[in-house]
Protein backbone atom coordinates (compact mmCIF):
# COMPACT_ATOMS: atom_id res chain seq x y z
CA UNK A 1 93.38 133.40 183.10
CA UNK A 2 91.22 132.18 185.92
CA UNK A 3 90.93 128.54 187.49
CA UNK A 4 88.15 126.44 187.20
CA UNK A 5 86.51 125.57 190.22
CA UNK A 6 85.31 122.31 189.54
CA UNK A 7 82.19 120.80 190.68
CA UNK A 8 80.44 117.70 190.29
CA UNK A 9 78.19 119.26 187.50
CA UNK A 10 81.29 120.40 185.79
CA UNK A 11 83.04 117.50 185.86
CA UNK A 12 80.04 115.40 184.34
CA UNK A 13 79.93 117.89 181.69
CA UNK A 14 83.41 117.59 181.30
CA UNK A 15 83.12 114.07 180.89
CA UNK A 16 80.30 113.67 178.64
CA UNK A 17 81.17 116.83 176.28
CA UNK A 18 84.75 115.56 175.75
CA UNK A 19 85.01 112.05 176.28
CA UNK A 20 83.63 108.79 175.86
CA UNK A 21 83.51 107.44 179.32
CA UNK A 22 80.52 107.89 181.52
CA UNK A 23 80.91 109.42 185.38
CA UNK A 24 79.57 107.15 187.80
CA UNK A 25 80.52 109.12 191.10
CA UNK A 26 78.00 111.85 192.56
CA UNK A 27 80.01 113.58 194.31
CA UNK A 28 83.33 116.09 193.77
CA UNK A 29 85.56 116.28 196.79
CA UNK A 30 88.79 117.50 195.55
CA UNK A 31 91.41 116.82 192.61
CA UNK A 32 93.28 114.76 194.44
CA UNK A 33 90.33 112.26 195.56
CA UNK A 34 89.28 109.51 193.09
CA UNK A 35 86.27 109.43 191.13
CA UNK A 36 84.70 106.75 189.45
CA UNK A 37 84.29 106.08 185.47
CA UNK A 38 82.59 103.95 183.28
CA UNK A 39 85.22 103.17 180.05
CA UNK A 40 83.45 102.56 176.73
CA UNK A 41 84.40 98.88 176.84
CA UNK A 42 81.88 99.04 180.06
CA UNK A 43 84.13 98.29 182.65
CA UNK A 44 84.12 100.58 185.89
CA UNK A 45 87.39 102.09 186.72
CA UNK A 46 88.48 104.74 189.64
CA UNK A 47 91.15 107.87 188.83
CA UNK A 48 91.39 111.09 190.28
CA UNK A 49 90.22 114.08 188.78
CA UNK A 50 93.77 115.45 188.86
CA UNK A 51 95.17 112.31 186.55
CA UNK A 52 92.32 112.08 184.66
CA UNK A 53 92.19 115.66 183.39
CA UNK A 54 96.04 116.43 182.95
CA UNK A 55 97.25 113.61 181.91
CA UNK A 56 94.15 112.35 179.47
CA UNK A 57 93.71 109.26 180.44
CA UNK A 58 90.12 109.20 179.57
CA UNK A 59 89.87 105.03 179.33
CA UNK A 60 90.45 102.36 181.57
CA UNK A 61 94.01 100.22 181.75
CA UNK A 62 92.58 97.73 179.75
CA UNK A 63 91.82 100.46 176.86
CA UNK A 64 94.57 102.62 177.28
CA UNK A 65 97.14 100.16 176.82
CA UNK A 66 95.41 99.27 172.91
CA UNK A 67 94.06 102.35 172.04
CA UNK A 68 95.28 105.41 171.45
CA UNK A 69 94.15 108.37 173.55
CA UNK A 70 91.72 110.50 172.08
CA UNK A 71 93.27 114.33 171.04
C-alpha cells in the first residue's frame, strides 16, 4: 500500500468529501504544520494535518466536546 502525498488540493478534497468543516488555508507545508478550518458552528480553528486526519477531530473544541465525532 502506497502513501499519500498530500497536497493542498488533496487535502481540500479531503475536507469537503468527508467532512463538514470548510479549509480556509491555501497552502500545504507538511503534516506537522497547522492548517486552518472553518467548523460548522462557523468558528475558525487551526490543527495540523497530522491531528486532524488520524485522530478525526474534524470540529472545533467547542464542537468536539458536545458532539460526537462523525464515523
Amino acid at each position: 500500500m502506497s502513501r499519500i502525498q498530500w497536497s493542498i488540493d488533496s487535502v481540500k478534497e479531503f475536507v469537503d468529501n468527508k467532512t463538514d468543516c470548510k479549509l480556509l488555508s491555501t497552502e500545504y507545508v507538511n503534516a506537522k504544520t497547522k492548517l486552518k478550518f472553518k467548523c460548522v458552528c462557523g468558528r475558525e480553528f487551526e490543527r495540523t494535518w497530522d491531528n486532524f486526519l488520524r485522530k478525526k477531530t474534524y470540529l472545533c473544541r467547542s464542537c468536539s466536546n458536545i458532539r460526537p465525532l462523525p464515523k
